[in-house]
Protein backbone atom coordinates (compact mmCIF):
# COMPACT_ATOMS: atom_id res chain seq x y z
CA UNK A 1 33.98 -8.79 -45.35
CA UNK A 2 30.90 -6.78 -43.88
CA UNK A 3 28.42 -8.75 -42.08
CA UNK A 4 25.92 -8.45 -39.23
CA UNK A 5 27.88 -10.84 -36.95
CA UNK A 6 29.89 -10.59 -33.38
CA UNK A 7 31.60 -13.66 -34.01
CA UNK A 8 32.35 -16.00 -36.90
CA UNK A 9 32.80 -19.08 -34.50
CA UNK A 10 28.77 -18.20 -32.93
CA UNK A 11 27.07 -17.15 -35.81
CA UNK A 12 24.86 -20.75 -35.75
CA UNK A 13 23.91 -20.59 -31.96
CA UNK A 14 23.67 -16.37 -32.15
CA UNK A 15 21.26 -16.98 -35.10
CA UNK A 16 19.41 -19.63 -33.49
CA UNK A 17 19.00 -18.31 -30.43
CA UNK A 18 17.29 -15.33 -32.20
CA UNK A 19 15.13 -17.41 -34.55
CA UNK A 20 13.88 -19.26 -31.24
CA UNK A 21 13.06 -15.57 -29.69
CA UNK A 22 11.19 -14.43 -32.86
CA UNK A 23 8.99 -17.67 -33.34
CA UNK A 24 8.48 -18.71 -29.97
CA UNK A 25 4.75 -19.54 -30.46
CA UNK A 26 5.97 -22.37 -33.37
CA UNK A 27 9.28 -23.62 -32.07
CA UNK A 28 11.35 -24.71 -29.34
CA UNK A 29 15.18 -24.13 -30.09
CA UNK A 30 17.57 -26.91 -28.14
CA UNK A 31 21.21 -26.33 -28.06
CA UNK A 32 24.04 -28.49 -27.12
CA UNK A 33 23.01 -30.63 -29.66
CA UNK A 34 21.39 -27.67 -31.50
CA UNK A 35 18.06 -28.63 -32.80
CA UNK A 36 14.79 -26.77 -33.79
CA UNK A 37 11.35 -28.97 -32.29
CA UNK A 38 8.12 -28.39 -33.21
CA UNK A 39 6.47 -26.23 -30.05
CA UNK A 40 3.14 -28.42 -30.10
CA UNK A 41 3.77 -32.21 -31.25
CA UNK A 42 1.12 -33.74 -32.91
CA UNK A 43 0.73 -37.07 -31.39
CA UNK A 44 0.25 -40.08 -33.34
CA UNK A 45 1.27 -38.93 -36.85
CA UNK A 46 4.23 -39.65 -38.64
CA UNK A 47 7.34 -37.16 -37.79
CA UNK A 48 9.66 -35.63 -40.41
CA UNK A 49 12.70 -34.59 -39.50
CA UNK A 50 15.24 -32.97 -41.66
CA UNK A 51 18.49 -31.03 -41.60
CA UNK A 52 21.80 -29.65 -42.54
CA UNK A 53 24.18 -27.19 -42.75
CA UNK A 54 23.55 -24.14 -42.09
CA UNK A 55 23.77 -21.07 -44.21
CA UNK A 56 20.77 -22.02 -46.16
CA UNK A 57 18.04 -20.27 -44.49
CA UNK A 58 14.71 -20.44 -43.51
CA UNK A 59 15.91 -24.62 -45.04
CA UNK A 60 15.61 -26.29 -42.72
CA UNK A 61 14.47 -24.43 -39.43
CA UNK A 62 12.19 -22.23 -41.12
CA UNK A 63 9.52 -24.89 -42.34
CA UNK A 64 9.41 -26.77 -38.54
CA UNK A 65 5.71 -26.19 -37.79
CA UNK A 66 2.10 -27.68 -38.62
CA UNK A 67 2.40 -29.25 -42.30
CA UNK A 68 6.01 -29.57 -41.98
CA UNK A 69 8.58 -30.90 -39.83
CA UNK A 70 8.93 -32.45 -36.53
CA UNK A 71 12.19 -31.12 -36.12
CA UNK A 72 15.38 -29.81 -38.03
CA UNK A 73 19.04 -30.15 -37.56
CA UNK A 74 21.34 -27.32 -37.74
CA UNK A 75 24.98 -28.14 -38.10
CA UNK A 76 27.46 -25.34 -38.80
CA UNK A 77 27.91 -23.82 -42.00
CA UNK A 78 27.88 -25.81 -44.70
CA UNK A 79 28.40 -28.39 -42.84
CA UNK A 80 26.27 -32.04 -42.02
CA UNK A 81 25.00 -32.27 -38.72
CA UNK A 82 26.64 -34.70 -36.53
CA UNK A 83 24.53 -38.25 -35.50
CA UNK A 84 24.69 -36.87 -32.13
CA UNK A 85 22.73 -34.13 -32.77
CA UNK A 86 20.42 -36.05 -35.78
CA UNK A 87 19.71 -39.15 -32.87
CA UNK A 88 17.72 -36.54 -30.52
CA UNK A 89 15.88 -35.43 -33.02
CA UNK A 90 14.29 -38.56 -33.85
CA UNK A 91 13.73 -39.79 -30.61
CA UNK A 92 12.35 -36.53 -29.39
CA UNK A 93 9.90 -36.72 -32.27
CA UNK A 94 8.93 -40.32 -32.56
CA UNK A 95 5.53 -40.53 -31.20
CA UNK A 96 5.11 -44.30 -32.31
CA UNK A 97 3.74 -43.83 -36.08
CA UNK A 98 7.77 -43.70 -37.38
CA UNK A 99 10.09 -41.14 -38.32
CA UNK A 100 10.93 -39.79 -42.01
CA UNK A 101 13.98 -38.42 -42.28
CA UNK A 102 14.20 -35.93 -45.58
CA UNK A 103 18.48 -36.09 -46.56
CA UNK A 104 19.66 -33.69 -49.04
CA UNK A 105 21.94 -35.49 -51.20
CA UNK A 106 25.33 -34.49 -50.28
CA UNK A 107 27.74 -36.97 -48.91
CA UNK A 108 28.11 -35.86 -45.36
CA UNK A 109 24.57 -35.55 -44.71
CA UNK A 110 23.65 -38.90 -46.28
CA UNK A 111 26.59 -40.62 -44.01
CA UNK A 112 25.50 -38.79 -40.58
CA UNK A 113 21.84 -39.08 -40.93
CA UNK A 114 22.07 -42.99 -42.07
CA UNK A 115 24.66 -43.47 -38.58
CA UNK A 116 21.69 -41.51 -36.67
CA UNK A 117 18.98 -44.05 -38.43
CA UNK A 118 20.60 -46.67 -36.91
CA UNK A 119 20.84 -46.23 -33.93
CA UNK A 120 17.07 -45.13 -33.63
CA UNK A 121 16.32 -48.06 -34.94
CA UNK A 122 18.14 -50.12 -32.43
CA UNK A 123 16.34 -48.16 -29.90
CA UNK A 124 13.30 -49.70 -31.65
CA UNK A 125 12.25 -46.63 -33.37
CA UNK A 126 11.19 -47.58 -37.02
CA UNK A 127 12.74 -44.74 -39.43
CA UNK A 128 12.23 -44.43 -43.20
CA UNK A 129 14.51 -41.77 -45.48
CA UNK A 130 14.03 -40.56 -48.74
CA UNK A 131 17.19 -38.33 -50.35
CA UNK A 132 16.54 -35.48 -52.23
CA UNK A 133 18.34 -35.46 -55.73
CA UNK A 134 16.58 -33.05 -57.96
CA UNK A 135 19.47 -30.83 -59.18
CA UNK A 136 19.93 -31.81 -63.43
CA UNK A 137 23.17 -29.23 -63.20
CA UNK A 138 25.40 -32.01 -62.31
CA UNK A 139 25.97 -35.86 -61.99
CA UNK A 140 28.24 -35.53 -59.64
CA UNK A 141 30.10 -32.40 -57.59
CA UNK A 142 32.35 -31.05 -54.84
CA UNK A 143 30.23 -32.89 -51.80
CA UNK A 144 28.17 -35.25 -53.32
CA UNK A 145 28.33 -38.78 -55.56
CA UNK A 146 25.01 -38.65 -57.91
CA UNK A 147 22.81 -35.23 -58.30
CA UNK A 148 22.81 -32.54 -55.61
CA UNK A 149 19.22 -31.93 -53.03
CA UNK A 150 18.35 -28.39 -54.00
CA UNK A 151 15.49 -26.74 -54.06
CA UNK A 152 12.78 -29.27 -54.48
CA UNK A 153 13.56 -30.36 -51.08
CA UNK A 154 11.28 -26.99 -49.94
CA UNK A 155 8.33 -28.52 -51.68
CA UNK A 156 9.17 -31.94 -51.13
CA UNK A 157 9.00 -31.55 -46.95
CA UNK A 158 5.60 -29.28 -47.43
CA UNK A 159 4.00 -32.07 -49.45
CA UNK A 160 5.16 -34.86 -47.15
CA UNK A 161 4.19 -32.84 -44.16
CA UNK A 162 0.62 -32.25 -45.33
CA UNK A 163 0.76 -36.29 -45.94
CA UNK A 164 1.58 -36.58 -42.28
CA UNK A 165 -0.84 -34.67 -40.99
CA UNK A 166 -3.62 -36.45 -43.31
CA UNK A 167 -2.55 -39.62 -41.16
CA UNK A 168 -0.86 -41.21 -43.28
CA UNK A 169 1.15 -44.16 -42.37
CA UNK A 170 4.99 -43.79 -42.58
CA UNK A 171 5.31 -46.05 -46.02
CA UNK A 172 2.89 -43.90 -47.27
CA UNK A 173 4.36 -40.50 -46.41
CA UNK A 174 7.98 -42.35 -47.69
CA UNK A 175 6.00 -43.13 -51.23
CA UNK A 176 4.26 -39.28 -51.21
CA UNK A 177 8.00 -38.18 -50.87
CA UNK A 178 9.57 -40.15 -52.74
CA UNK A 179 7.06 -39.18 -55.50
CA UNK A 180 7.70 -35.68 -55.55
CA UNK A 181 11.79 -36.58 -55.68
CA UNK A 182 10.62 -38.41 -59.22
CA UNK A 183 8.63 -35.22 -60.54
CA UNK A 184 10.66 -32.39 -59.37
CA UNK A 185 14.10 -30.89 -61.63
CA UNK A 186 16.15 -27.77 -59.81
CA UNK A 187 18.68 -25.92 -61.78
CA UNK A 188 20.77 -22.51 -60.42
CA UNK A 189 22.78 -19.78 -60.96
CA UNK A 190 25.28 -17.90 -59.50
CA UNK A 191 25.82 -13.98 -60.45
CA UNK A 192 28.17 -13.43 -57.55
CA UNK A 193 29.42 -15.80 -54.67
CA UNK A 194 28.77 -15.92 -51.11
CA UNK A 195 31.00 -15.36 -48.04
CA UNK A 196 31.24 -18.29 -45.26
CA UNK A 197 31.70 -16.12 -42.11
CA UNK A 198 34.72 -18.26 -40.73
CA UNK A 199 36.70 -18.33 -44.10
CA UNK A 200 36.16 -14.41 -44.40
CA UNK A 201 36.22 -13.97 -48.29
CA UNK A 202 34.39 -15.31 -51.22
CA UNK A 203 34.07 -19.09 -51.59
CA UNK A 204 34.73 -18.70 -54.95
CA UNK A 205 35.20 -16.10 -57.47
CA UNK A 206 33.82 -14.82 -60.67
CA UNK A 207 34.80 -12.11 -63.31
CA UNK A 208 32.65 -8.76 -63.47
CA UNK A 209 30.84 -9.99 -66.48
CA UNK A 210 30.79 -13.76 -65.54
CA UNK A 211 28.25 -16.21 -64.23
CA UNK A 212 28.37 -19.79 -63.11
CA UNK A 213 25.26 -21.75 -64.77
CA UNK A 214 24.04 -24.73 -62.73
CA UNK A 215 25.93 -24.00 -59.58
CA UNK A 216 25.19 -25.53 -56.32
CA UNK A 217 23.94 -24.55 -52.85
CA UNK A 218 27.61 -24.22 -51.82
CA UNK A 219 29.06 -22.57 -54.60
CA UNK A 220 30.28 -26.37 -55.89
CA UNK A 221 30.60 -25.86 -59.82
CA UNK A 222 27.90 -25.67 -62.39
CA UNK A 223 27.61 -26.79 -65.88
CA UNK A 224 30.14 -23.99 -67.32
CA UNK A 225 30.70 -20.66 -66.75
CA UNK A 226 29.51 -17.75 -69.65
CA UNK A 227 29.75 -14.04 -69.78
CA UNK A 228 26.06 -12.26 -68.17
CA UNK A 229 22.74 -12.49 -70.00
CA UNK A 230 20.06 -11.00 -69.57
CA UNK A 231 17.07 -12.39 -67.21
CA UNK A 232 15.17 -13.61 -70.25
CA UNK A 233 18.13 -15.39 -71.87
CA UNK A 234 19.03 -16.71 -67.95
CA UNK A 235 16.12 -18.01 -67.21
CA UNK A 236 15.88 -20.25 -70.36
CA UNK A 237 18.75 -21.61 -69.95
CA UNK A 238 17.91 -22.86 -66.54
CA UNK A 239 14.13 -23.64 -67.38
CA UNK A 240 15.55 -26.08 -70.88
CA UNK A 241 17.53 -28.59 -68.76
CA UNK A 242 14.76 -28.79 -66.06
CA UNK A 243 12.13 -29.56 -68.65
CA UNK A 244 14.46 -32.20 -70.65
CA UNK A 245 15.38 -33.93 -67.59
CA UNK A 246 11.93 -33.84 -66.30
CA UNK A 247 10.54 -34.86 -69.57
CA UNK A 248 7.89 -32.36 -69.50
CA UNK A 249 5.04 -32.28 -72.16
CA UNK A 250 2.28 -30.41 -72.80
CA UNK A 251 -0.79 -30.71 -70.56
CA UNK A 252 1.09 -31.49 -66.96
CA UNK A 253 -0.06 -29.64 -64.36
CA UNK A 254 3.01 -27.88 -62.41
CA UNK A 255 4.08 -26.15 -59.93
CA UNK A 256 6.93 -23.68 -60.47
CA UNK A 257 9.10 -22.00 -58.25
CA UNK A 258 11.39 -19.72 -58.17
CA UNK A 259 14.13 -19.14 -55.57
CA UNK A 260 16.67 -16.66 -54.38
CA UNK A 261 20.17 -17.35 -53.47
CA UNK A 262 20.23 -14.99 -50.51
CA UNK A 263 21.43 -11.68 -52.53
CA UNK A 264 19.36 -11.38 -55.31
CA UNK A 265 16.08 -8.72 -54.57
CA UNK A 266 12.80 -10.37 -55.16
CA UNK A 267 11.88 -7.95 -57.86
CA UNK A 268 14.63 -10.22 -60.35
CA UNK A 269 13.16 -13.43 -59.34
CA UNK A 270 9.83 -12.23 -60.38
CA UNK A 271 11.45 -11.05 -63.58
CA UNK A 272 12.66 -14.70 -64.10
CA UNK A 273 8.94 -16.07 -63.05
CA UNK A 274 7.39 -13.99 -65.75
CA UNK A 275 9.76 -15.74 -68.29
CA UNK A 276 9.38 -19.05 -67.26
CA UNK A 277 5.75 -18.83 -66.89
CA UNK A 278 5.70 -17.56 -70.32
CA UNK A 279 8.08 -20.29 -71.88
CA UNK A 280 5.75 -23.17 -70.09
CA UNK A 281 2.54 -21.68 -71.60
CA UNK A 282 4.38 -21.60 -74.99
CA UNK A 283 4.57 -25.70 -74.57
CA UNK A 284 1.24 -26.73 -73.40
CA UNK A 285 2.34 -26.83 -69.57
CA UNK A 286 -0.60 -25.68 -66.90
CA UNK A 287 0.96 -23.71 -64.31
CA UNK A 288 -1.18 -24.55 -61.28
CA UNK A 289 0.51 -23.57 -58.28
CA UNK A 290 3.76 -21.05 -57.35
CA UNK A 291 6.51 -19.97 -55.68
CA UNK A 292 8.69 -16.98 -55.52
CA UNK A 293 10.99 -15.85 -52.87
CA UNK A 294 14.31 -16.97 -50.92
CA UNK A 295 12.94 -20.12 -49.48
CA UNK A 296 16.85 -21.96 -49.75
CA UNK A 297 19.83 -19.88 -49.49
CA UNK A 298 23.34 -19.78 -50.14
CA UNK A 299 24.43 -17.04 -47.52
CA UNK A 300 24.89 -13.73 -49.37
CA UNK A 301 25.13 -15.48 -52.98
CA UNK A 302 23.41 -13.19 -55.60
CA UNK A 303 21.97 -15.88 -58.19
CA UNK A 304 18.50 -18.02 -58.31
CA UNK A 305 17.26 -21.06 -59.39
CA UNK A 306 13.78 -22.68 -61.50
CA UNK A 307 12.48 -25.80 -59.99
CA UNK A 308 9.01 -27.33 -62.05
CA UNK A 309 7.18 -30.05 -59.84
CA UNK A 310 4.99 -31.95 -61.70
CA UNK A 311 2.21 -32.23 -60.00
CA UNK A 312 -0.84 -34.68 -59.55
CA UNK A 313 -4.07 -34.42 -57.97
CA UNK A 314 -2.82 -35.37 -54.11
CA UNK A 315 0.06 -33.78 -54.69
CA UNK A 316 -1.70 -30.45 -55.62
CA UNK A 317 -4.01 -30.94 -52.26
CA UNK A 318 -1.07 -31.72 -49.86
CA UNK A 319 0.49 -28.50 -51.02
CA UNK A 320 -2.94 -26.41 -50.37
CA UNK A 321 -3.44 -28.19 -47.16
CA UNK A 322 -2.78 -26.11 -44.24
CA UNK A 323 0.80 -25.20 -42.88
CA UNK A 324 2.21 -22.43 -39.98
CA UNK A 325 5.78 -22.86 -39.84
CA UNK A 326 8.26 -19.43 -39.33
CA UNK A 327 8.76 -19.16 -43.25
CA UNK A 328 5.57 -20.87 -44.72
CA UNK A 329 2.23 -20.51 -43.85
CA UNK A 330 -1.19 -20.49 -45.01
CA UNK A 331 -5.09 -22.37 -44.96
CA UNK A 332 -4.70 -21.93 -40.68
């Protein structure tokens, strides 16, 4: 294993420490719990506050900021956060509009950040959650009971955050978000697998002509394993499902978005772009808004995933709205 590490037992608080360093001017990095706070709280709007475990950079840290969240929770890698360290975030973001909380769908997250609800609540604090569930690879897998919180969860806390900062009221932020969960279908692949620092070799392992279609986040299983493709061929395979599930028709308006596991260069996503672009016009569907790049990571995983959000007129203006967070930014 060759990493850029000192330790495998303080890569979280190394990395974090670091992240705070680079983007002092957005965040404020708290450890012991670890959490990542907005640097300037907006007072009297709803707060979002979201988390995980980590590995998937920028998710969740990376979008803290204007337009996003309130805060994010960093537990270690691949793992939940604890309630301890989800409570603080809440109450240090609760400014008396409510708290969102945005839960990936994997069973230790959904456990710990319903425990931290709780409490907030009995501390009077009124908290709504949504769960994100927009993977179609899988009903159910390694960590979770029902579909997986992929990738849509990237456009899912931009579009809730611009909803926030409109003024919205915390049902309607909940609705906004729970909205996009309805109109958004994620599926991946995995070329090779990543490497969890503390276990110090691949998490799982694949031939030299072999790819996992509709892995997770993790590396939990896909859909099936089949010998490489190329892009083209990939890509459609990925795009079908999304589309089916989504029950996509000609004439929606969509964003699509591409995203990087963590190892694959950005010149191969756009490859994949270009093909699902193409396969969308071929049926009708407007392409209205985009996204390429390594917004949710698996580590050092070489693989992508296609996510379409269907999008609507309010949806489409949230998204434009204006957002300055470490790893998204624009319209400030």
């Amino acid at each position: 294993m060759k990493k850029l590490i000192n330790d495998p037992r303080r890569v979280v608080p190394e990395s974090l420490a670091g992240f705070g360093m680079a983007h002092h001017d957005l965040v404020r990095v708290h450890s012991d719990p670890d959490l990542v706070l907005r640097r300037e709280p907006s007072q009297g709007k709803v707060s979002l506050v979201s988390g995980g475990g980590s590995g998937h950079e920028p998710l969740h840290s990376g979008y803290v900021g204007h337009g996003m969240l309130d805060a994010a929770v960093p537990g270690a890698v691949f793992t939940s956060p604890t309630p301890d360290q989800i409570l603080p975030a809440i109450t240090q973001t609760d400014t008396g509009a409510g708290v969102l909380l945005i839960v990936k769908n994997y069973t230790g997250d959904i456990l710990n950040f319903e425990t931290a609800a709780e409490l907030a609540q009995a501390e009077g604090i009124t908290v709504a959650t949504v769960v994100v569930n927009d993977d179609v690879a899988v009903e159910d897998s390694l960590y979770t009971a029902g579909r997986r919180g992929v990738a849509g969860t990237v456009l899912l806390e931009r579009i809730a955050g611009g909803a926030a900062e409109r003024g919205d009221t915390l049902e309607q932020v909940a609705a906004v978000a729970e909205r996009v969960n309805a109109n958004v279908r994620s599926m991946g692949v995995a070329l090779a697998p990543c490497t969890v620092p503390h276990a110090g070799e691949p998490s799982f392992t694949l031939a030299d002509n072999e790819i996992e279609l509709g892995v997770g986040i993790h590396g939990e299983p896909g859909r099936h394993r089949m010998p490489m493709a190329s892009a083209d061929s990939i890509t459609e395979q990925l795009l079908e499902p999304v589309l089916q599930d989504l029950a996509a028709a000609a004439g929606d308006e969509v964003l699509l978005f591409v995203n990087g596991m963590g190892g694959t260069p950005l010149s191969e996503l756009y490859i994949m772009y270009r093909r699902a672009a193409e396969v969308l016009a071929e049926r009708g569907i407007r392409v209205e808004r985009s996204l390429v790049g390594n917004y949710i990571t698996a580590l050092d995983m070489q693989g992508a995933s296609v996510t379409v959000l269907r999008l609507d007129n309010e949806l489409t203006e949230f998204w434009d709205s204006p957002v300055n967070t470490p790893a998204l930014r624009w319209g400030m």
